[in-house]
C-alpha atoms as a PDB file:
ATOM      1  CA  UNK A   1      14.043  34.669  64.884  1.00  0.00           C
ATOM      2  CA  UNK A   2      14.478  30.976  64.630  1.00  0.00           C
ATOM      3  CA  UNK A   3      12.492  29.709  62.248  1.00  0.00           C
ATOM      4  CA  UNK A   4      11.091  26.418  60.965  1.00  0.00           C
ATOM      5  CA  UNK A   5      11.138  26.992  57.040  1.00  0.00           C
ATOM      6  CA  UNK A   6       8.557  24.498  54.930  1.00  0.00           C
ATOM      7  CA  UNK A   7       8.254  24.085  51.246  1.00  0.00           C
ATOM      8  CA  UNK A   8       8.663  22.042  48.669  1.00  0.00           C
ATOM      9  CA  UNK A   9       8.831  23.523  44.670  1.00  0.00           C
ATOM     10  CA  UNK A  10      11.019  26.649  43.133  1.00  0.00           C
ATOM     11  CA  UNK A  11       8.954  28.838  44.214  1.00  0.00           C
ATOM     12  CA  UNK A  12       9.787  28.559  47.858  1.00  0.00           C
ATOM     13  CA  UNK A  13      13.869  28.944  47.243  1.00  0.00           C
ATOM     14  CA  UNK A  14      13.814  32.211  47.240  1.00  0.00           C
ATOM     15  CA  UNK A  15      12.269  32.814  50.448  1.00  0.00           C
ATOM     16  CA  UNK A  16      14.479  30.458  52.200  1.00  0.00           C
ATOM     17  CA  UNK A  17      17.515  31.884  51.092  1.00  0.00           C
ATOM     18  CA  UNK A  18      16.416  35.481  51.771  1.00  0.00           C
ATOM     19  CA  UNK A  19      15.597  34.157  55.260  1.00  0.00           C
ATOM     20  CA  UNK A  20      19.023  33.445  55.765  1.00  0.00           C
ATOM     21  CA  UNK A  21      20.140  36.688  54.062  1.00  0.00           C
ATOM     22  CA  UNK A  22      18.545  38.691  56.406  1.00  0.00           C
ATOM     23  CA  UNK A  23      19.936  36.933  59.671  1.00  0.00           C
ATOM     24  CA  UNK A  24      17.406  34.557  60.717  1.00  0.00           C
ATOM     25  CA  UNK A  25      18.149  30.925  61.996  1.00  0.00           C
ATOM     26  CA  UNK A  26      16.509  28.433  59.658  1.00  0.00           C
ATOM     27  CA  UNK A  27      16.509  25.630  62.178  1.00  0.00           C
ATOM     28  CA  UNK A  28      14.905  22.975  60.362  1.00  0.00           C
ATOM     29  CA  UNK A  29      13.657  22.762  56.444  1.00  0.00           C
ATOM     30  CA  UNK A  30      10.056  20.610  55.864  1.00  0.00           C
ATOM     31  CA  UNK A  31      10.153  19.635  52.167  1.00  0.00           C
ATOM     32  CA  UNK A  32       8.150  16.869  50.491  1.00  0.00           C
ATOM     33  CA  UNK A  33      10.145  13.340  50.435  1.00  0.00           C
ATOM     34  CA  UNK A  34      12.080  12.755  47.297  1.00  0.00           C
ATOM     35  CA  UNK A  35      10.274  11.438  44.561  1.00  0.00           C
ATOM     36  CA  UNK A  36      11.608   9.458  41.436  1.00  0.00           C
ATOM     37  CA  UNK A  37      13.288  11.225  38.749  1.00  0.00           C
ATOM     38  CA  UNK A  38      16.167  11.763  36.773  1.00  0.00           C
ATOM     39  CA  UNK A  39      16.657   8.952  33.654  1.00  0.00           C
ATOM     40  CA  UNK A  40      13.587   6.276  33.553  1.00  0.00           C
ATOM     41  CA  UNK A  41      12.474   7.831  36.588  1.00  0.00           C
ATOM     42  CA  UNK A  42      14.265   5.204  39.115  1.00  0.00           C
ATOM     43  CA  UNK A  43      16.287   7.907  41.003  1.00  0.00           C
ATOM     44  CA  UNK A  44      14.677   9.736  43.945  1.00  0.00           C
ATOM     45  CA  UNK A  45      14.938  13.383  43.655  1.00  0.00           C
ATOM     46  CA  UNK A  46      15.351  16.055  46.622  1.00  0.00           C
ATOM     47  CA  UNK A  47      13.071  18.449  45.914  1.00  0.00           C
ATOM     48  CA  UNK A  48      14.299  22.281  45.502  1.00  0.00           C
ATOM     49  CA  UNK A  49      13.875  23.236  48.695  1.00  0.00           C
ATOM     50  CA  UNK A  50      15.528  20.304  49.757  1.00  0.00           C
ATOM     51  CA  UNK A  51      18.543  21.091  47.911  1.00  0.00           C
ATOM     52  CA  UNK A  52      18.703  24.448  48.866  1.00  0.00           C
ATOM     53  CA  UNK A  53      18.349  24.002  52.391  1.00  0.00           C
ATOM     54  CA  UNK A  54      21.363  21.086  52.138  1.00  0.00           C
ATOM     55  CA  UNK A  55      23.661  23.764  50.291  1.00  0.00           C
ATOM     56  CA  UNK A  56      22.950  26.506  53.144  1.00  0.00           C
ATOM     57  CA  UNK A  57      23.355  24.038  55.653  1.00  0.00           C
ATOM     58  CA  UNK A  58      20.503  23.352  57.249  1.00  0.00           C
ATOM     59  CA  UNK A  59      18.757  20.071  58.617  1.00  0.00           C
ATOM     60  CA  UNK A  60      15.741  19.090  56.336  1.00  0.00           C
ATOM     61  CA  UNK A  61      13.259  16.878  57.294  1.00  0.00           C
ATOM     62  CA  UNK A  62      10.761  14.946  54.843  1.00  0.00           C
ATOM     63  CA  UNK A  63       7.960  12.718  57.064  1.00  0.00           C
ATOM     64  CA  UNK A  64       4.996  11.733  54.764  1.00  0.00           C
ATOM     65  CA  UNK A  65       2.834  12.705  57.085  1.00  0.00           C
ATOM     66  CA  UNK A  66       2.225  15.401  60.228  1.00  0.00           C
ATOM     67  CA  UNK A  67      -0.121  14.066  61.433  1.00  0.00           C
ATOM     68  CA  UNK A  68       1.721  11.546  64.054  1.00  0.00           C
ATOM     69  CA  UNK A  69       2.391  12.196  67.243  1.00  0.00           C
ATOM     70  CA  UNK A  70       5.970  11.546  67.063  1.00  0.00           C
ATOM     71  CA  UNK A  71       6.383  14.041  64.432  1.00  0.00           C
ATOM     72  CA  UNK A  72       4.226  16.718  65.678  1.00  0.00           C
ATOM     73  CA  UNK A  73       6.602  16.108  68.869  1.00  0.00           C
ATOM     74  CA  UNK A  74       9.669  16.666  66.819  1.00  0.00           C
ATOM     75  CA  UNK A  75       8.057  19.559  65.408  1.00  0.00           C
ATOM     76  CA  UNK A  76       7.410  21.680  68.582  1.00  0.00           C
ATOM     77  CA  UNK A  77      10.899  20.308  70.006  1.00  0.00           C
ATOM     78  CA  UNK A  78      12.682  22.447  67.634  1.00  0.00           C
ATOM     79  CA  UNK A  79      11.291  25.792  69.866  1.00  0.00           C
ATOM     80  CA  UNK A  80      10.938  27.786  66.727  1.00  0.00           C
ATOM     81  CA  UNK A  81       9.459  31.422  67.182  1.00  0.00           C
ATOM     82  CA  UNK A  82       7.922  31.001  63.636  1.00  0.00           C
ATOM     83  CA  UNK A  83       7.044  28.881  60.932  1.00  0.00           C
ATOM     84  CA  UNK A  84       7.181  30.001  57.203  1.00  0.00           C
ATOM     85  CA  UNK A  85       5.541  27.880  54.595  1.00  0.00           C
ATOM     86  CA  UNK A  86       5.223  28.613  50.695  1.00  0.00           C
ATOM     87  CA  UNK A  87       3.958  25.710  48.777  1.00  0.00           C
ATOM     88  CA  UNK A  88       4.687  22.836  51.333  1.00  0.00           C
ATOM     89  CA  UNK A  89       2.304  20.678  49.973  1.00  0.00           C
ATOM     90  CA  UNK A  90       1.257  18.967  53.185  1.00  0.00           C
ATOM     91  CA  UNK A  91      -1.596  20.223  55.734  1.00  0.00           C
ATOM     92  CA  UNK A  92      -0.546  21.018  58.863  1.00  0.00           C
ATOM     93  CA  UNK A  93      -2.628  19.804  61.727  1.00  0.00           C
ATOM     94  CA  UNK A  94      -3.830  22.274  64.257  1.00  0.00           C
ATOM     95  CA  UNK A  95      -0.593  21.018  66.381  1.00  0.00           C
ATOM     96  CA  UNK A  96       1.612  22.349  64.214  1.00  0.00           C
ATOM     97  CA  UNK A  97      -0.011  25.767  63.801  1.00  0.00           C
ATOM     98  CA  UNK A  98      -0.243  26.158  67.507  1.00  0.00           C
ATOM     99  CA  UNK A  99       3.442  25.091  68.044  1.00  0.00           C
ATOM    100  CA  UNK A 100       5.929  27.442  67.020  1.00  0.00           C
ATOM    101  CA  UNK A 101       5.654  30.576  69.679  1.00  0.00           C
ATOM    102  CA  UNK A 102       3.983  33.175  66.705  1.00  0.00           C
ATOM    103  CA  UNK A 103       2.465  30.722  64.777  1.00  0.00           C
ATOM    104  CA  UNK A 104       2.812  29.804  61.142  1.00  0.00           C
ATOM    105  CA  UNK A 105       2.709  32.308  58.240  1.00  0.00           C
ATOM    106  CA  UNK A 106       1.855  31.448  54.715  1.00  0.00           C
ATOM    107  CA  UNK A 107       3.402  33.610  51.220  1.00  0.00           C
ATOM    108  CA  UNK A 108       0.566  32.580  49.082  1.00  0.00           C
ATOM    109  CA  UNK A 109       0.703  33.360  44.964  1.00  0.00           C
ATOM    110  CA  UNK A 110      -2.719  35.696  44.840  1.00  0.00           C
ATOM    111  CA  UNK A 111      -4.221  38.584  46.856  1.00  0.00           C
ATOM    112  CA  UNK A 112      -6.904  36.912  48.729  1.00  0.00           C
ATOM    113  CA  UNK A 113      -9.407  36.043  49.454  1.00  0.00           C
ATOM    114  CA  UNK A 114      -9.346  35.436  45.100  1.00  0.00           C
ATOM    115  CA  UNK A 115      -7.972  32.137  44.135  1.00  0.00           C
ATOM    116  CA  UNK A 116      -7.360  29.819  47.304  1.00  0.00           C
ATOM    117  CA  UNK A 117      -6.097  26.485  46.793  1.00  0.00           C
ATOM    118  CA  UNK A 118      -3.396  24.966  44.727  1.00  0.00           C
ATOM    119  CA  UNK A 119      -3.173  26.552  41.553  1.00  0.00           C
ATOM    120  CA  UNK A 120      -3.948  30.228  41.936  1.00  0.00           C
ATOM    121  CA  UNK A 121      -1.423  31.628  39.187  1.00  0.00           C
ATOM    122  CA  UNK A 122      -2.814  29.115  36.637  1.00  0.00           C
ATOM    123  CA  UNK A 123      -6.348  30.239  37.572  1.00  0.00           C
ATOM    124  CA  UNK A 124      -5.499  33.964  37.398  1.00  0.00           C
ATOM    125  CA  UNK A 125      -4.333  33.626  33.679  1.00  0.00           C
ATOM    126  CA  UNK A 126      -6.827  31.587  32.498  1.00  0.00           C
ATOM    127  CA  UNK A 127      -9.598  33.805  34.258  1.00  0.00           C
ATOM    128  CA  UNK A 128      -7.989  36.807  32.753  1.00  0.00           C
ATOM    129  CA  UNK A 129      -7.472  38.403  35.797  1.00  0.00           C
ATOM    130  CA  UNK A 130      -5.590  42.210  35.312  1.00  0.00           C
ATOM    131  CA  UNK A 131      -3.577  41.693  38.175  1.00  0.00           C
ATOM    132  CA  UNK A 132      -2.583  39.203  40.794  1.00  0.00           C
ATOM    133  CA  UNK A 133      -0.126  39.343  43.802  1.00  0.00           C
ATOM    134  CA  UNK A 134       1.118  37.514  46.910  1.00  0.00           C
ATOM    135  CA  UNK A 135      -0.321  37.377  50.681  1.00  0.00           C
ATOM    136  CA  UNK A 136       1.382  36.621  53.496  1.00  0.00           C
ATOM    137  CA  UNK A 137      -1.335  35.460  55.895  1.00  0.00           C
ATOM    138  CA  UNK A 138      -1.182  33.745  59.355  1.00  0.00           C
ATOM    139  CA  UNK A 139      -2.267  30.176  58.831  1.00  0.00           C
ATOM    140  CA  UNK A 140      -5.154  28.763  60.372  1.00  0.00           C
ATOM    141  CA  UNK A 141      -7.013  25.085  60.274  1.00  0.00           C
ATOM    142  CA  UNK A 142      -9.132  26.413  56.461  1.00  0.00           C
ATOM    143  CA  UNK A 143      -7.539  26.266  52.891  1.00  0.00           C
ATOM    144  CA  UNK A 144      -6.203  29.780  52.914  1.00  0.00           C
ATOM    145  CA  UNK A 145      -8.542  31.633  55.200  1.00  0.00           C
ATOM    146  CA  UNK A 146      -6.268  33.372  57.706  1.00  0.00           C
ATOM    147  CA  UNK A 147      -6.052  36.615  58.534  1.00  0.00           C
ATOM    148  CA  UNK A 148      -3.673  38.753  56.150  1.00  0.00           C
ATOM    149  CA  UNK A 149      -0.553  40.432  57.245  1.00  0.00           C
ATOM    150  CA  UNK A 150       1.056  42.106  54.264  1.00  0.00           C
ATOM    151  CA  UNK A 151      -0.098  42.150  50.362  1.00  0.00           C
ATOM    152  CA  UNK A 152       1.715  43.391  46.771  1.00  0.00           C
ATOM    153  CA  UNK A 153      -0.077  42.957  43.745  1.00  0.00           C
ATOM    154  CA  UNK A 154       1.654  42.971  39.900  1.00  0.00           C
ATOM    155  CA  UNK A 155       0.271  42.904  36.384  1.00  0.00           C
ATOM    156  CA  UNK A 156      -0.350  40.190  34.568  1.00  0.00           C
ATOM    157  CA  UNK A 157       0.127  41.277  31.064  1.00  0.00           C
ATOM    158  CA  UNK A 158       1.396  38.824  28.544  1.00  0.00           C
ATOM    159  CA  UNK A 159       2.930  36.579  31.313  1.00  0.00           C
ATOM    160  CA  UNK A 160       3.281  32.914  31.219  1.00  0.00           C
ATOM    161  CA  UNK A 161       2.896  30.918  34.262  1.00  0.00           C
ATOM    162  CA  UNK A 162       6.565  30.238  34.561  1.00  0.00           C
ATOM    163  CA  UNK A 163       7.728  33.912  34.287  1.00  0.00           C
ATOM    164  CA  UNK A 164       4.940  34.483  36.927  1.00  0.00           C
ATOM    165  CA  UNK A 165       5.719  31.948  39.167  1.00  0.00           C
ATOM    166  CA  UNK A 166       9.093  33.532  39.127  1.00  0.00           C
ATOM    167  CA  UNK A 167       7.859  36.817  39.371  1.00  0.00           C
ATOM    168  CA  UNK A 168       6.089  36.197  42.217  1.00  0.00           C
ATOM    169  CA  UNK A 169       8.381  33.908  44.683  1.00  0.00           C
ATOM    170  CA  UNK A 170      10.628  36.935  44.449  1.00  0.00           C
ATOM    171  CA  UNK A 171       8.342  39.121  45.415  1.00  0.00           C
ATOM    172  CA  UNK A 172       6.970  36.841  47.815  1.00  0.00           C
ATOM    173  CA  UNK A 173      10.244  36.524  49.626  1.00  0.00           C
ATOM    174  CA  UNK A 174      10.715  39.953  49.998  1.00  0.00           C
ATOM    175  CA  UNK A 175       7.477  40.899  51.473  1.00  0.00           C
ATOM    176  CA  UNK A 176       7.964  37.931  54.026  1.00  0.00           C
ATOM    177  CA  UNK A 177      11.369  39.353  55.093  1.00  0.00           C
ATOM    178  CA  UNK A 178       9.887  43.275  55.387  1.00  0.00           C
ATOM    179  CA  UNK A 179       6.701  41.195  57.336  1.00  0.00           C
ATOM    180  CA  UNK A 180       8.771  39.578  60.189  1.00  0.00           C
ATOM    181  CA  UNK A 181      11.112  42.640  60.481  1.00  0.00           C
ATOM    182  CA  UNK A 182       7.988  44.841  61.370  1.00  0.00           C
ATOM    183  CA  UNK A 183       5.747  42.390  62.949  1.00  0.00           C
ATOM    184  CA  UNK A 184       5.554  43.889  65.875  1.00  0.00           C
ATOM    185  CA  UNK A 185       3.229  46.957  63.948  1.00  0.00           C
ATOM    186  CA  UNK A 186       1.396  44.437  61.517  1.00  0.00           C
ATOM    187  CA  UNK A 187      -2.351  43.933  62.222  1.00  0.00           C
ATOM    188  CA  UNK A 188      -3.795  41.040  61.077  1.00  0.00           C
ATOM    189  CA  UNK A 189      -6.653  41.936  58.756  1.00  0.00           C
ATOM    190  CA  UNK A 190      -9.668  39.331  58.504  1.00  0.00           C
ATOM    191  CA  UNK A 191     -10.511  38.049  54.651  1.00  0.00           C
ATOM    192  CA  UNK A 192     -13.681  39.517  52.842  1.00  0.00           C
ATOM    193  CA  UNK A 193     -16.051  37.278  52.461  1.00  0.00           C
ATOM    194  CA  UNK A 194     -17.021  38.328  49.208  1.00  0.00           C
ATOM    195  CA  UNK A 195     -15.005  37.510  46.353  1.00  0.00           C
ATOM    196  CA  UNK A 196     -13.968  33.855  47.455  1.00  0.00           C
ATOM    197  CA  UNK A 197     -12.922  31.734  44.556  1.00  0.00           C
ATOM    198  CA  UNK A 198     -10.698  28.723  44.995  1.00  0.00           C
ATOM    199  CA  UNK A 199      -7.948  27.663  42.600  1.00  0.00           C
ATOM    200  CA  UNK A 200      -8.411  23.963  42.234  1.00  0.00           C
ATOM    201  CA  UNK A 201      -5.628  21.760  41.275  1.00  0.00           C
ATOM    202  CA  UNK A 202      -4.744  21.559  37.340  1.00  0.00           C
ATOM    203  CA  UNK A 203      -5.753  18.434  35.590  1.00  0.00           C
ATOM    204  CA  UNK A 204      -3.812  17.222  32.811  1.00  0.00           C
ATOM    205  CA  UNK A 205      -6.757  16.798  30.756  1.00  0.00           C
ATOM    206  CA  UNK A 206      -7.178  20.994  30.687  1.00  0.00           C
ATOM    207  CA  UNK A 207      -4.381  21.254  28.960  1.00  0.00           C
ATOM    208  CA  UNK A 208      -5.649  19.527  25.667  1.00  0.00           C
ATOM    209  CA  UNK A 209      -6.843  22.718  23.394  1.00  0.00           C
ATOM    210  CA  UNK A 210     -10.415  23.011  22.460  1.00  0.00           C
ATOM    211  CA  UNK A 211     -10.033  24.696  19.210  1.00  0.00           C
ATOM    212  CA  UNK A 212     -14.158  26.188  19.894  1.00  0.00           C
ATOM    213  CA  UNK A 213     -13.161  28.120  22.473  1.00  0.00           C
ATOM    214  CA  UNK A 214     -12.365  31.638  21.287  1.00  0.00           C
ATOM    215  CA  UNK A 215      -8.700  32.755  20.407  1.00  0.00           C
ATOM    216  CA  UNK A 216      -8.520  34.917  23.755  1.00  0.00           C
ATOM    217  CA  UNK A 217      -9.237  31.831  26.024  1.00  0.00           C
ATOM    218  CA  UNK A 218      -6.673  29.302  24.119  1.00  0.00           C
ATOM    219  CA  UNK A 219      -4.017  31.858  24.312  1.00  0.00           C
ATOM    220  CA  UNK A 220      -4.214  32.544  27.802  1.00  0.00           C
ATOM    221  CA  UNK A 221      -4.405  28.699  28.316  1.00  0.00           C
ATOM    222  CA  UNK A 222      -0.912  28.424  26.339  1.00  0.00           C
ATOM    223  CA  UNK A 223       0.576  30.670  29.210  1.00  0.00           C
ATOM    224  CA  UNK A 224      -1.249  29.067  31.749  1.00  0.00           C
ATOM    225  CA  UNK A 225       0.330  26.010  31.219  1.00  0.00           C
ATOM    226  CA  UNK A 226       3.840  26.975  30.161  1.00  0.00           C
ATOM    227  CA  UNK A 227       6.112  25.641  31.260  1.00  0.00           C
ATOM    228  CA  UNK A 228       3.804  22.890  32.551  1.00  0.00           C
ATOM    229  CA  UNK A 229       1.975  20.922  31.613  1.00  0.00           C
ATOM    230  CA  UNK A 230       1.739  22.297  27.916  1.00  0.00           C
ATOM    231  CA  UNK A 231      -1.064  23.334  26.308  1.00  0.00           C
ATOM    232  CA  UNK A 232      -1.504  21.129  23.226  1.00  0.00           C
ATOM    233  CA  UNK A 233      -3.227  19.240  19.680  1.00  0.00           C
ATOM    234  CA  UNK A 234      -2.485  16.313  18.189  1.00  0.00           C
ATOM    235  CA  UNK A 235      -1.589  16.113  14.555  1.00  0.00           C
ATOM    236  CA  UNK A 236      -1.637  12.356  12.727  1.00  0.00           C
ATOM    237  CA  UNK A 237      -1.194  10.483  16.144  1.00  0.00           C
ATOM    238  CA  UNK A 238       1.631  12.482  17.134  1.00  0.00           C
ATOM    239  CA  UNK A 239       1.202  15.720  20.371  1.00  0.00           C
ATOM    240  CA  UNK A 240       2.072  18.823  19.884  1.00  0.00           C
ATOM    241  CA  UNK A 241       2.695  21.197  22.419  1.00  0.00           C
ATOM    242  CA  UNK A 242       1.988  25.089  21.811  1.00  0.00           C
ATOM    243  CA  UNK A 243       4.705  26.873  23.396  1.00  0.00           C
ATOM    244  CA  UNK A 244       3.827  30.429  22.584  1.00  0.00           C
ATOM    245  CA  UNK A 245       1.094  32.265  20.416  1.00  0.00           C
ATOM    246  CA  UNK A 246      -0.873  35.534  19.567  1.00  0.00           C
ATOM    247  CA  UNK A 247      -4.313  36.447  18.865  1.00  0.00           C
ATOM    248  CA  UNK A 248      -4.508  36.551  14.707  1.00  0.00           C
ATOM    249  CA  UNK A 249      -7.746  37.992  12.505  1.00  0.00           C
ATOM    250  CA  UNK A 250      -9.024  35.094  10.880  1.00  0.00           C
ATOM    251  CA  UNK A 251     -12.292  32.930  10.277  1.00  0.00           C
ATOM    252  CA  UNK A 252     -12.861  29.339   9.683  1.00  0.00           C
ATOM    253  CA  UNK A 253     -13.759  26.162  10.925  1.00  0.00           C
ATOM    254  CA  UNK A 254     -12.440  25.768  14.419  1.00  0.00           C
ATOM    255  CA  UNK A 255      -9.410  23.883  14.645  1.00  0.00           C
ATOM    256  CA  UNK A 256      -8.738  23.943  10.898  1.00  0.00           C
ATOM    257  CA  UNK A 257      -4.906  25.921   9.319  1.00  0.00           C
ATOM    258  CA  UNK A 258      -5.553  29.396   7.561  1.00  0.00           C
ATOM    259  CA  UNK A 259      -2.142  29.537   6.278  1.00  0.00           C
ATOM    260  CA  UNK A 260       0.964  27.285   6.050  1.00  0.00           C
ATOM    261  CA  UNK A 261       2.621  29.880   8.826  1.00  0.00           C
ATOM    262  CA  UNK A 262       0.215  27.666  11.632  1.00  0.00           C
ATOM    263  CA  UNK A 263      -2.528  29.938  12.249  1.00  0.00           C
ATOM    264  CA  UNK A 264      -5.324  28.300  13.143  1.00  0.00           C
ATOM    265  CA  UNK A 265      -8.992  29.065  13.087  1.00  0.00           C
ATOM    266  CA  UNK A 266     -11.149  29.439  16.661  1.00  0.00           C
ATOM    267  CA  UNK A 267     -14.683  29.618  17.796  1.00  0.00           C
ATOM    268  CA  UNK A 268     -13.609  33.242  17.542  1.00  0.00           C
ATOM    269  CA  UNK A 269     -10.432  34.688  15.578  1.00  0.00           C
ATOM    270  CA  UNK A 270      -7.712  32.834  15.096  1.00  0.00           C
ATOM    271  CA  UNK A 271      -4.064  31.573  16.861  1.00  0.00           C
ATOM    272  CA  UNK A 272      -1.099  32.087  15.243  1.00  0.00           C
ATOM    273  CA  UNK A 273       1.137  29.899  16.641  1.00  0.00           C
ATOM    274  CA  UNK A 274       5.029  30.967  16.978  1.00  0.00           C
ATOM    275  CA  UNK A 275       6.967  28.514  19.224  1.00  0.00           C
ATOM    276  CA  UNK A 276       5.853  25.042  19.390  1.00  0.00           C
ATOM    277  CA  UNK A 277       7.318  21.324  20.472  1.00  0.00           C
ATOM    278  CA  UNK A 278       6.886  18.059  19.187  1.00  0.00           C
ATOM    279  CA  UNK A 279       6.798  14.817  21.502  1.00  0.00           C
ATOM    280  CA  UNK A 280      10.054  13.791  22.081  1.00  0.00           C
ATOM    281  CA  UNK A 281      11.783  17.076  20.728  1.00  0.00           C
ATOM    282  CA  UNK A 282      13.267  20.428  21.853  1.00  0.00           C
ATOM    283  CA  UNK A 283      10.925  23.492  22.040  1.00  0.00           C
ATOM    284  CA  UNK A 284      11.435  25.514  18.468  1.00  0.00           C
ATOM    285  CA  UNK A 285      10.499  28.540  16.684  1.00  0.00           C
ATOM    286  CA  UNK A 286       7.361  27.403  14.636  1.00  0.00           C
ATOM    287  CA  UNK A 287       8.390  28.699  11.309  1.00  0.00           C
ATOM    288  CA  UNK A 288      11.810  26.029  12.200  1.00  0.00           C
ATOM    289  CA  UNK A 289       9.290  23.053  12.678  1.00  0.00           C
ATOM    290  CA  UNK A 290       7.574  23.629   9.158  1.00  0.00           C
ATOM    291  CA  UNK A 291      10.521  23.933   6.904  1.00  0.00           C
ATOM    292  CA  UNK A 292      10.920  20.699   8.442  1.00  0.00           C
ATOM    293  CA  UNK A 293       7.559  19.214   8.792  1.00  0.00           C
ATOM    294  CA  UNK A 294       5.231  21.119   6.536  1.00  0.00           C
ATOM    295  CA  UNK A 295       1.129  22.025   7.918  1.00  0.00           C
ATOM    296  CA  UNK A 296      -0.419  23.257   4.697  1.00  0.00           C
ATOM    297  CA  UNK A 297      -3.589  25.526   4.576  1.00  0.00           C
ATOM    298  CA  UNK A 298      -6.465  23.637   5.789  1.00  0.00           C
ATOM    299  CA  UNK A 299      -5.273  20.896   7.781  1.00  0.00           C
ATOM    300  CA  UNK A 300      -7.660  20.233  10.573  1.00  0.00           C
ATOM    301  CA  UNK A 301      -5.674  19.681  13.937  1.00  0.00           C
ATOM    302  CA  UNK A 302      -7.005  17.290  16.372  1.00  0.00           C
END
């Protein structure tokens, strides 16, 4: 097929490349434009996709906005048969959906209709969702309500968000590829319109931990937000980000050291925190940190 291939983050590589793998023309790449990065943040960065798409050779494109007429234009001059989006970022006006011959399809990080929106694999951790998946779903004019093509669920276990994200644009790449190669036999299947829950976009300020909130909830906020944007405390002015931790037995006021090993008491049970970062620092084993920077017994962490 030719296809018009938009997306923007890590999680969209792997679908691009396994595009090409499998013999289908990539005519264009949509990422989002480059934003500043590298040292001091004064160099504009191409975003994964972007980079991708460069080293395989194919033209990528970067407007602000779809919503012009001269890019919705350029859009439906490339004659695609498809479009394939995973994590663009942008919406796509109903020109765009109604441009390429079969539409647009969408790999989306959850089995819907649970957790449209932006964040779905943060919300699935922190919910303590069992499982979680991908969709591939034909894209309509709503946030995530099209039909669904193909699904493929995993556990979520112990997972962080990073390892899931992972997880999950491989997966999501594959069941693309196996999608388009049987199209032909694929019936769209309408959502349910029971169990809609919608993934809204993480705010920095969740990541601060709330050490009243019971052991099970903090730790599956520490994987929620690892790699990004860290779940953390702040100790004498200075952040601390928790980088890993299991569910301990312990009792005490919330938020206050049981030990000098960094366990920490909860609204219920306790945290024992093993890997953990300082502003400014590399990401260490915790029991590293205190030979260096000792947390006795019944310090109270902000």
């Amino acid at each position: 097929m030719r296809i018009i291939f938009m997306g923007t983050p890590d999680f969209a590589v792997p679908a691009l490349r396994a595009l090409v793998e499998a013999g289908h023309e990539v005519v264009a790449a949509y990422s989002q434009p480059p934003r500043p990065g590298g040292r001091r943040g004064k160099e504009l960065t191409p975003s994964p996709v972007h980079k991708a798409a460069e080293a395989l050779g194919i033209e990528v494109r970067h407007p602000v906005s779809l919503k012009g007429a001269d890019e919705q234009t350029a859009f439906a001059a490339l004659e695609a048969d498809i479009a394939v989006v995973a994590a663009y970022g942008l919406i796509l006006p109903q020109a765009v959906l109604d441009a390429p011959r079969l539409g647009c399809l969408n790999i989306h990080a959850s089995i819907l209709p649970r957790w449209r929106g932006a964040a779905p694999i943060q919300r699935a951790i922190l919910a303590g969702d069992p499982t979680t998946g991908v969709t591939i779903m034909q894209m309509e004019a709503g946030l995530d309500t099209g039909p669904m093509l193909a699904t493929l669920r995993t556990v979520i276990e112990d997972k962080t968000a990073g390892a899931l994200t992972e997880e999950l644009a491989d997966k999501g790449a594959q069941l693309m590829v196996g999608t388009l190669r049987d199209l032909a036999v694929h019936r769209a299947v309408t959502q349910p319109e029971d169990g809609v829950t919608y993934a809204k976009k993480i705010d920095k300020a969740e990541a601060r931990i709330d050490w009243s909130a019971s052991a099970e909830q903090i730790e599956r906020q520490v994987r929620a937000f690892a790699p990004v944007p860290g779940a953390f405390f702040e100790l004498d002015g200075e952040r601390y980000k928790v980088r890993a931790a299991k569910i301990a037995q312990g009792s005490g006021e919330p938020g206050t050291t049981l030990d000098d090993a960094l366990t920490v008491a909860c609204g219920t049970d306790a945290l024992a925190i093993t890997r953990i970062q300082r502003a400014g620092k590399p990401e260490m084993a915790t029991a590293d940190l205190l030979r260096g920077r000792a947390i006795p017994v019944g310090t109270e962490l902000g």
